[in-house]
C-alpha atoms as a PDB file:
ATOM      1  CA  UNK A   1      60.647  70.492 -64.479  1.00  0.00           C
ATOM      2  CA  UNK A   2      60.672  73.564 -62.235  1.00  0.00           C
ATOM      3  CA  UNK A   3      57.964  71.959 -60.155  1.00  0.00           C
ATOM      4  CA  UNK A   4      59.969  68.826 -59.262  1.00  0.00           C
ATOM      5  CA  UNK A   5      63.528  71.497 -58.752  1.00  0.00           C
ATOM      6  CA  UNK A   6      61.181  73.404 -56.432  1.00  0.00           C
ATOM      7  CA  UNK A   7      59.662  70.204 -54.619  1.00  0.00           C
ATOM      8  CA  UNK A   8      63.271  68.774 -54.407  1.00  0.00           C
ATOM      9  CA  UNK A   9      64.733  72.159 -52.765  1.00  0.00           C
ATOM     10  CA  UNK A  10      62.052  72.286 -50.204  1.00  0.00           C
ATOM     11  CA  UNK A  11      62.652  68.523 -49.115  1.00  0.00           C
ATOM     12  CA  UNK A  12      66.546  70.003 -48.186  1.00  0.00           C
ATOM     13  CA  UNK A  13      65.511  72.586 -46.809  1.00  0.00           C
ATOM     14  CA  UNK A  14      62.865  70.710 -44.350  1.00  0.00           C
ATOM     15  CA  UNK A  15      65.526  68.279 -43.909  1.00  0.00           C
ATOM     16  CA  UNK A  16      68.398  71.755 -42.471  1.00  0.00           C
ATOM     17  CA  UNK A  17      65.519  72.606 -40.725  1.00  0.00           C
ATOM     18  CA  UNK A  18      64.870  69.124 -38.766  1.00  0.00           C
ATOM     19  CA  UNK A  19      68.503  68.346 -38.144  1.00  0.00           C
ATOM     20  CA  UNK A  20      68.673  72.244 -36.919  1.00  0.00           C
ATOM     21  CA  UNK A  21      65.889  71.676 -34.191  1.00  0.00           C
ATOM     22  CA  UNK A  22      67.110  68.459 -33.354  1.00  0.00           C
ATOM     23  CA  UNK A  23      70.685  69.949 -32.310  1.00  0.00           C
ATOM     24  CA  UNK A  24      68.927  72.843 -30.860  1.00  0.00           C
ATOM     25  CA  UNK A  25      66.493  70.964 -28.683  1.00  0.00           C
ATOM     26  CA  UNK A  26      69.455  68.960 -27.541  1.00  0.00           C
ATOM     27  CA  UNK A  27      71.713  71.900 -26.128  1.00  0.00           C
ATOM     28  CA  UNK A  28      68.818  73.245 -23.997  1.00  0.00           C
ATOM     29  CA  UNK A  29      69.105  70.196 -22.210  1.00  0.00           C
ATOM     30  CA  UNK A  30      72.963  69.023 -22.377  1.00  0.00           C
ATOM     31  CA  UNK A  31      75.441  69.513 -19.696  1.00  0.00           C
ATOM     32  CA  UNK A  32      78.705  69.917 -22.295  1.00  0.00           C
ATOM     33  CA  UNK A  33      79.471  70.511 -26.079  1.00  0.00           C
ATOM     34  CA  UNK A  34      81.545  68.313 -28.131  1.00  0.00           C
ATOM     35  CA  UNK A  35      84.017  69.894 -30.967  1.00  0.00           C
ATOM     36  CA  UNK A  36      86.726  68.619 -32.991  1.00  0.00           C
ATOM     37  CA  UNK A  37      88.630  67.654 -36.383  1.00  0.00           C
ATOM     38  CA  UNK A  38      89.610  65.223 -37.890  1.00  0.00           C
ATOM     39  CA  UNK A  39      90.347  62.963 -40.599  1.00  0.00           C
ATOM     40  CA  UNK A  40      88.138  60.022 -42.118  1.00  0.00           C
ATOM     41  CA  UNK A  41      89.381  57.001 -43.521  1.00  0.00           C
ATOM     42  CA  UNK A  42      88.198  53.923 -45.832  1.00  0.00           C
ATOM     43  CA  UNK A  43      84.633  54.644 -46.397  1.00  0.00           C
ATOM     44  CA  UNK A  44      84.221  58.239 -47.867  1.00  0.00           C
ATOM     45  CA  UNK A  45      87.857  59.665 -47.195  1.00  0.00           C
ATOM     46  CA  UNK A  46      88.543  63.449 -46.087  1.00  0.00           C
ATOM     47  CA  UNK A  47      88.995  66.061 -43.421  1.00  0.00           C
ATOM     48  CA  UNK A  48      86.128  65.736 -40.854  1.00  0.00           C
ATOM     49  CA  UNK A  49      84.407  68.439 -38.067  1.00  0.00           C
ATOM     50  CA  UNK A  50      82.273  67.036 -35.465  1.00  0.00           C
ATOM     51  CA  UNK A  51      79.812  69.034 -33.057  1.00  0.00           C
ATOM     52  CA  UNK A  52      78.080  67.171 -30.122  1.00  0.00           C
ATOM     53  CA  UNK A  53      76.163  67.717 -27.165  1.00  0.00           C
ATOM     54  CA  UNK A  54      76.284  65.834 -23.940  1.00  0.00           C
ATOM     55  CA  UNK A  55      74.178  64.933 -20.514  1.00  0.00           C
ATOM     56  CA  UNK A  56      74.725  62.018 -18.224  1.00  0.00           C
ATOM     57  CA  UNK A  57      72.907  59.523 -19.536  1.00  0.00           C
ATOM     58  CA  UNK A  58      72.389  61.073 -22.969  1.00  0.00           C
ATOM     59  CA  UNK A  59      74.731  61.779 -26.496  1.00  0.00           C
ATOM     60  CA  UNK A  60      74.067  63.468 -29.777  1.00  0.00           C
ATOM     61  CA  UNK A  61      76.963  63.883 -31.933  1.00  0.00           C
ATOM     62  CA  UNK A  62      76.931  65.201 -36.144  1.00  0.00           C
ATOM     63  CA  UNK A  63      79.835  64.595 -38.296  1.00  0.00           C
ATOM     64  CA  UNK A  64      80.910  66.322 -41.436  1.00  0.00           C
ATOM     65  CA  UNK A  65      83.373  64.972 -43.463  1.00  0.00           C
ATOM     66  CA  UNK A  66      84.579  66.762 -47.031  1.00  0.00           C
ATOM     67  CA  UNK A  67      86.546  66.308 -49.761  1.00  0.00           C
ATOM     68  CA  UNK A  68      86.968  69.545 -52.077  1.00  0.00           C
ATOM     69  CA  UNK A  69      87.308  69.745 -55.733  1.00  0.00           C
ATOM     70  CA  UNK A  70      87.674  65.519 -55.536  1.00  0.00           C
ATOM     71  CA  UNK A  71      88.987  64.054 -59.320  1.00  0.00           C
ATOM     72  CA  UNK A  72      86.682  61.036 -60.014  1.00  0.00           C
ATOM     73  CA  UNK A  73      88.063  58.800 -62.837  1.00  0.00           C
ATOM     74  CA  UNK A  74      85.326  58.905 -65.843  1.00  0.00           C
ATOM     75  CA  UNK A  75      83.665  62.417 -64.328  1.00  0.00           C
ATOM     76  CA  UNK A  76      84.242  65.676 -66.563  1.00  0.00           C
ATOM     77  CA  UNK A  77      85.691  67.902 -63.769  1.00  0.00           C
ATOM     78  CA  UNK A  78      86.389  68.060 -60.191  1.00  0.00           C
ATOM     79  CA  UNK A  79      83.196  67.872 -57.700  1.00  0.00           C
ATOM     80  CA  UNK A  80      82.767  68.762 -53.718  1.00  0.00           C
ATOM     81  CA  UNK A  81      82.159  65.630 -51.708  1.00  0.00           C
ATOM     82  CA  UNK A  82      80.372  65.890 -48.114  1.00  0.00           C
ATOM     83  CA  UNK A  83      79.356  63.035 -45.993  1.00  0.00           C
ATOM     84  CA  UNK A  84      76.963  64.061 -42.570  1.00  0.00           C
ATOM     85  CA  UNK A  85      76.961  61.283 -39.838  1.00  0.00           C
ATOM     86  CA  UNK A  86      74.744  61.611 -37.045  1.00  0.00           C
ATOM     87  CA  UNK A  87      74.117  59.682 -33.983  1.00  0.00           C
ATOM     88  CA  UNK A  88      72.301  60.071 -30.499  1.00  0.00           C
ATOM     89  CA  UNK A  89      72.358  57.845 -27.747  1.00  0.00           C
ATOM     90  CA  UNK A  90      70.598  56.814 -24.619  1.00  0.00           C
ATOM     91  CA  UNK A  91      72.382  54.898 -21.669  1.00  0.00           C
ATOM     92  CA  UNK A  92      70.637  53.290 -18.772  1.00  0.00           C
ATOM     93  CA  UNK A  93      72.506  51.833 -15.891  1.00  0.00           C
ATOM     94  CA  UNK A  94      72.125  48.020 -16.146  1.00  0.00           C
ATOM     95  CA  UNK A  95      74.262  46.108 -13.453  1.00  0.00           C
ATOM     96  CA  UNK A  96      77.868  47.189 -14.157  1.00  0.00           C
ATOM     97  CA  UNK A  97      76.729  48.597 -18.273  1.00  0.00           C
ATOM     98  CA  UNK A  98      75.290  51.276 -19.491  1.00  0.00           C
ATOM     99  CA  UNK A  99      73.026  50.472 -22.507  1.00  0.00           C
ATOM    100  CA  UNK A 100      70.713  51.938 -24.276  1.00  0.00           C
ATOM    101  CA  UNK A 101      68.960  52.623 -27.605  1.00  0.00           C
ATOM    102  CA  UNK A 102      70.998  53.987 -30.559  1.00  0.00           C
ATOM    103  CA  UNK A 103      70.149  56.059 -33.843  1.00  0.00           C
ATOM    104  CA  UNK A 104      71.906  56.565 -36.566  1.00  0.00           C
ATOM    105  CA  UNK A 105      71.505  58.643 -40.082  1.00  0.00           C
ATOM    106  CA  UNK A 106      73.794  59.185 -42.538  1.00  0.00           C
ATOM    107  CA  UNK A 107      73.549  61.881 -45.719  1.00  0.00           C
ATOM    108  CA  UNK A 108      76.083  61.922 -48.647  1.00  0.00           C
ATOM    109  CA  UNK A 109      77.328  62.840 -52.120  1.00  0.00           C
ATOM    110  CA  UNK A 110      80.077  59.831 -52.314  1.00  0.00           C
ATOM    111  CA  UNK A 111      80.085  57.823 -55.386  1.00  0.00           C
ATOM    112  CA  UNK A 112      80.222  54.098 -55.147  1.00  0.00           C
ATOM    113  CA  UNK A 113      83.539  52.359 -56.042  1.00  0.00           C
ATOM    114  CA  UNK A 114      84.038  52.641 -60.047  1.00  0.00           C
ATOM    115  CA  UNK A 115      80.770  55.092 -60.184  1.00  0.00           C
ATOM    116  CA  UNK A 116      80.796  58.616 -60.796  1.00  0.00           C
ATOM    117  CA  UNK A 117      77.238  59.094 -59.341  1.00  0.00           C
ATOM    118  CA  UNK A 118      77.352  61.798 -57.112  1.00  0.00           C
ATOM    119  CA  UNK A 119      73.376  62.087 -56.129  1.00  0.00           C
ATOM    120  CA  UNK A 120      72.533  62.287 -52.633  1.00  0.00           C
ATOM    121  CA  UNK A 121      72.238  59.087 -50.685  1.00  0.00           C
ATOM    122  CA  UNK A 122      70.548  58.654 -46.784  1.00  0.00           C
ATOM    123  CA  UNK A 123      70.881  55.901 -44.773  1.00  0.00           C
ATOM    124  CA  UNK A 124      68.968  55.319 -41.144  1.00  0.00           C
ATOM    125  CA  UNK A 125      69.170  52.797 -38.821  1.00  0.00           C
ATOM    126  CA  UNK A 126      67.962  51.816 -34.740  1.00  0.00           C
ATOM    127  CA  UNK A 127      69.845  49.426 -32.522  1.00  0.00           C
ATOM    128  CA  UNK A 128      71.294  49.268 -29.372  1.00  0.00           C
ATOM    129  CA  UNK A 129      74.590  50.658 -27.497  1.00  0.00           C
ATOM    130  CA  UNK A 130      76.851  49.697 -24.459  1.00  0.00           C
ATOM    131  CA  UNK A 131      78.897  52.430 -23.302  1.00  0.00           C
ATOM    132  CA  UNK A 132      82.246  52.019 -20.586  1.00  0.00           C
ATOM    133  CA  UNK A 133      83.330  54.590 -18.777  1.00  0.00           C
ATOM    134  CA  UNK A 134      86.887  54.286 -16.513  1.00  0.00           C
ATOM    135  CA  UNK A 135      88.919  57.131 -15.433  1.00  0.00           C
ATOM    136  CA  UNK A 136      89.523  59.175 -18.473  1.00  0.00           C
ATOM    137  CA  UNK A 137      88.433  56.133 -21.056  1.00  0.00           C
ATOM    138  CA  UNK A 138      85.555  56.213 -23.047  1.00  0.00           C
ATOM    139  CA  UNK A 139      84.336  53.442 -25.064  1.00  0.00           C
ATOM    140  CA  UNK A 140      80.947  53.198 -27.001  1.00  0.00           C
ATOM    141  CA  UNK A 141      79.862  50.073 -28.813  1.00  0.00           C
ATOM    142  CA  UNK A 142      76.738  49.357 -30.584  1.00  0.00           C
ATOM    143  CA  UNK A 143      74.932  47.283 -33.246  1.00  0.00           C
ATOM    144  CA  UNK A 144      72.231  48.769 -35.414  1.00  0.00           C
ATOM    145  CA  UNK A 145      69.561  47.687 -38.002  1.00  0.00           C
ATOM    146  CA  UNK A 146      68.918  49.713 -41.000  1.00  0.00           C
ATOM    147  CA  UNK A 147      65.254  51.436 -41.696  1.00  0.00           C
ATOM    148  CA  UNK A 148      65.269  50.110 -45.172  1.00  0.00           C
ATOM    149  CA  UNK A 149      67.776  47.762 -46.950  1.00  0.00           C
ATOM    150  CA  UNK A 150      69.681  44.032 -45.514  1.00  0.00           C
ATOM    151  CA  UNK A 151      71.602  43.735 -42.200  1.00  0.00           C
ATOM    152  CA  UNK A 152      75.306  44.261 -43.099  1.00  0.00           C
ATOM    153  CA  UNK A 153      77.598  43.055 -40.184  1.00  0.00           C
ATOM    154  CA  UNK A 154      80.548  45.015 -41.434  1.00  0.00           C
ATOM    155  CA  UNK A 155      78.737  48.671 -42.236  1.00  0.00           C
ATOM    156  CA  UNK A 156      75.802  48.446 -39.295  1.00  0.00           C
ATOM    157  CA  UNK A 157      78.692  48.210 -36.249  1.00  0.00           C
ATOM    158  CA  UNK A 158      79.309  51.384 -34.480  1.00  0.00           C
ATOM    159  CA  UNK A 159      82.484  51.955 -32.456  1.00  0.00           C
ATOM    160  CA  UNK A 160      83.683  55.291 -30.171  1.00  0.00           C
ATOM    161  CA  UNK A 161      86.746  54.826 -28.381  1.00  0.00           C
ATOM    162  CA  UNK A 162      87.773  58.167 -26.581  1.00  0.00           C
ATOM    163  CA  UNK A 163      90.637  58.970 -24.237  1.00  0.00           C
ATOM    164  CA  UNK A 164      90.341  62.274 -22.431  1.00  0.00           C
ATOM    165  CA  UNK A 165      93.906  63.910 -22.056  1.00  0.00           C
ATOM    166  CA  UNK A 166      94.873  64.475 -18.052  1.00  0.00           C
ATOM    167  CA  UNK A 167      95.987  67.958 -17.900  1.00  0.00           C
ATOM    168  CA  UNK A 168      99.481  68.871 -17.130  1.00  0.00           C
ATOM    169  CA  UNK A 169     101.385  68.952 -13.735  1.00  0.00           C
ATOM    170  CA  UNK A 170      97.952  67.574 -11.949  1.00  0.00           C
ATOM    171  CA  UNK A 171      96.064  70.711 -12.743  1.00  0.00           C
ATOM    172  CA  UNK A 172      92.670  70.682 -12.758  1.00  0.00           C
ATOM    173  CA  UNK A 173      90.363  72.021 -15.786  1.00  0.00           C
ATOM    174  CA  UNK A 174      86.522  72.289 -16.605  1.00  0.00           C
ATOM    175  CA  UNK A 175      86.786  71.268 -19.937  1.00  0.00           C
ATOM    176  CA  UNK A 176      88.743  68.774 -21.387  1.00  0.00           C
ATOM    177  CA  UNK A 177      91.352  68.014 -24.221  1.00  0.00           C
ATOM    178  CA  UNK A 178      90.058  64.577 -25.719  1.00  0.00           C
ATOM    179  CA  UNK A 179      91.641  61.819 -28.848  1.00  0.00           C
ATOM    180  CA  UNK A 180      88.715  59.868 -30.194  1.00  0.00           C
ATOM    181  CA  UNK A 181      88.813  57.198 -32.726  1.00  0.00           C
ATOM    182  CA  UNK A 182      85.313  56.389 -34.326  1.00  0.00           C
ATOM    183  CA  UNK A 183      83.938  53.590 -36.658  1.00  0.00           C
ATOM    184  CA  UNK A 184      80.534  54.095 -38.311  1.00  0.00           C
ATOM    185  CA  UNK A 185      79.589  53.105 -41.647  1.00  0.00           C
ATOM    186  CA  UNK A 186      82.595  51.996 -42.673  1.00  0.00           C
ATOM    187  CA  UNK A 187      84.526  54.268 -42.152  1.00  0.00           C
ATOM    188  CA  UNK A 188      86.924  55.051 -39.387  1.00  0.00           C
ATOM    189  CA  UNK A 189      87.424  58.832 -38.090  1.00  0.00           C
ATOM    190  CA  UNK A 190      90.311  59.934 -36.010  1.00  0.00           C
ATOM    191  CA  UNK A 191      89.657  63.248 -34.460  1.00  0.00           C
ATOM    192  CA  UNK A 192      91.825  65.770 -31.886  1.00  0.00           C
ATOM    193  CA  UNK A 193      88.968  67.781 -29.600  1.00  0.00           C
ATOM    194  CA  UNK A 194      87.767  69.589 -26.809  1.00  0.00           C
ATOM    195  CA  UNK A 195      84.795  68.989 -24.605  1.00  0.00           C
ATOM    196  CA  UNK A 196      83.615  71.955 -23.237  1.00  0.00           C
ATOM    197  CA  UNK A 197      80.880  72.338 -19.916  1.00  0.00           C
ATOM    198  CA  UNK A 198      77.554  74.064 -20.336  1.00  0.00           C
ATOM    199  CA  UNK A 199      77.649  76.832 -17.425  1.00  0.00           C
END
């Protein structure tokens, strides 16, 4: 029993670890940092952080969502829900598009509708991403495939739709105030944030 506790607590920790060099390796290269709150909807409900990193042809964005001290019907007492999205893209100029390849992972504690199983759960998926970009509208949409597990049309659609706010009187700022509205397994995220340029 304390071998398979031990074994279980270094597969987390490897797994911190990964998703720690993989945000680290892409801010030595990006050209501006994502940040902002939120709120998620449908699909695993609660306030919602994200951190990102940008370069011109390139996107890596992580999502937390929570929900604190959640009631479950049929569960003794009140547990601590978190939900971590993740996705990077790649856009190449084709024609008029940009499109690329997409990845996707997704790590939660979420029960299932009527369940009050609150085990881990990981989901990841590849597929492929068109991204628009006019004046201070930016719109993302892609279609991925699951590692393991069936093609589901409604859960393996991803959606980014983010407007970029024009600052007041015609000034002109670096960084920039931004409303995004995101759908990703399921769920739908609506988050208020700021991206910032890498000096």
């Amino acid at each position: 029993m304390v071998y398979h506790t031990k074994r279980a607590s270094e597969v987390i920790s490897l797994k911190y670890l990964t998703l720690f060099i993989m945000i680290l390796s892409c801010s030595m290269f990006s050209m501006g940092i994502f940040v902002s709150g939120g709120y998620s909807l449908l699909e695993n409900a609660g306030w919602s952080f994200e951190l990102g990193f940008s370069e011109r042809n390139f996107e890596a964005l992580g999502y937390l969502s929570f929900d604190l001290n959640k009631e479950i019907s049929g569960s003794a007492s009140p547990v601590d829900l978190y939900d971590f999205k993740f996705t990077t893209s790649m856009n190449f100029d084709v024609g008029n598009l940009e499109l690329g390849p997409l990845f996707v992972a997704h790590y939660d504690n979420y029960p299932e509708e009527g369940s009050t199983d609150t085990s881990w759960n990981a989901d990841f998926g590849l597929g492929v991403v068109s991204q628009f970009v006019r004046g201070n509208f930016d719109l993302s949409v892609g279609l991925w495939m699951p590692v393991s597990g069936d093609f589901n049309a409604k859960r393996n659609v991803y959606a980014r739709f983010r407007y970029y706010i024009p600052p007041p009187g015609g000034r002109s700022f670096k960084d920039k105030l931004f409303l995004e509205i995101t759908y990703l397994f399921e769920g739908i995220r609506i988050g208020f944030g700021l991206w910032e340029p890498v000096p």
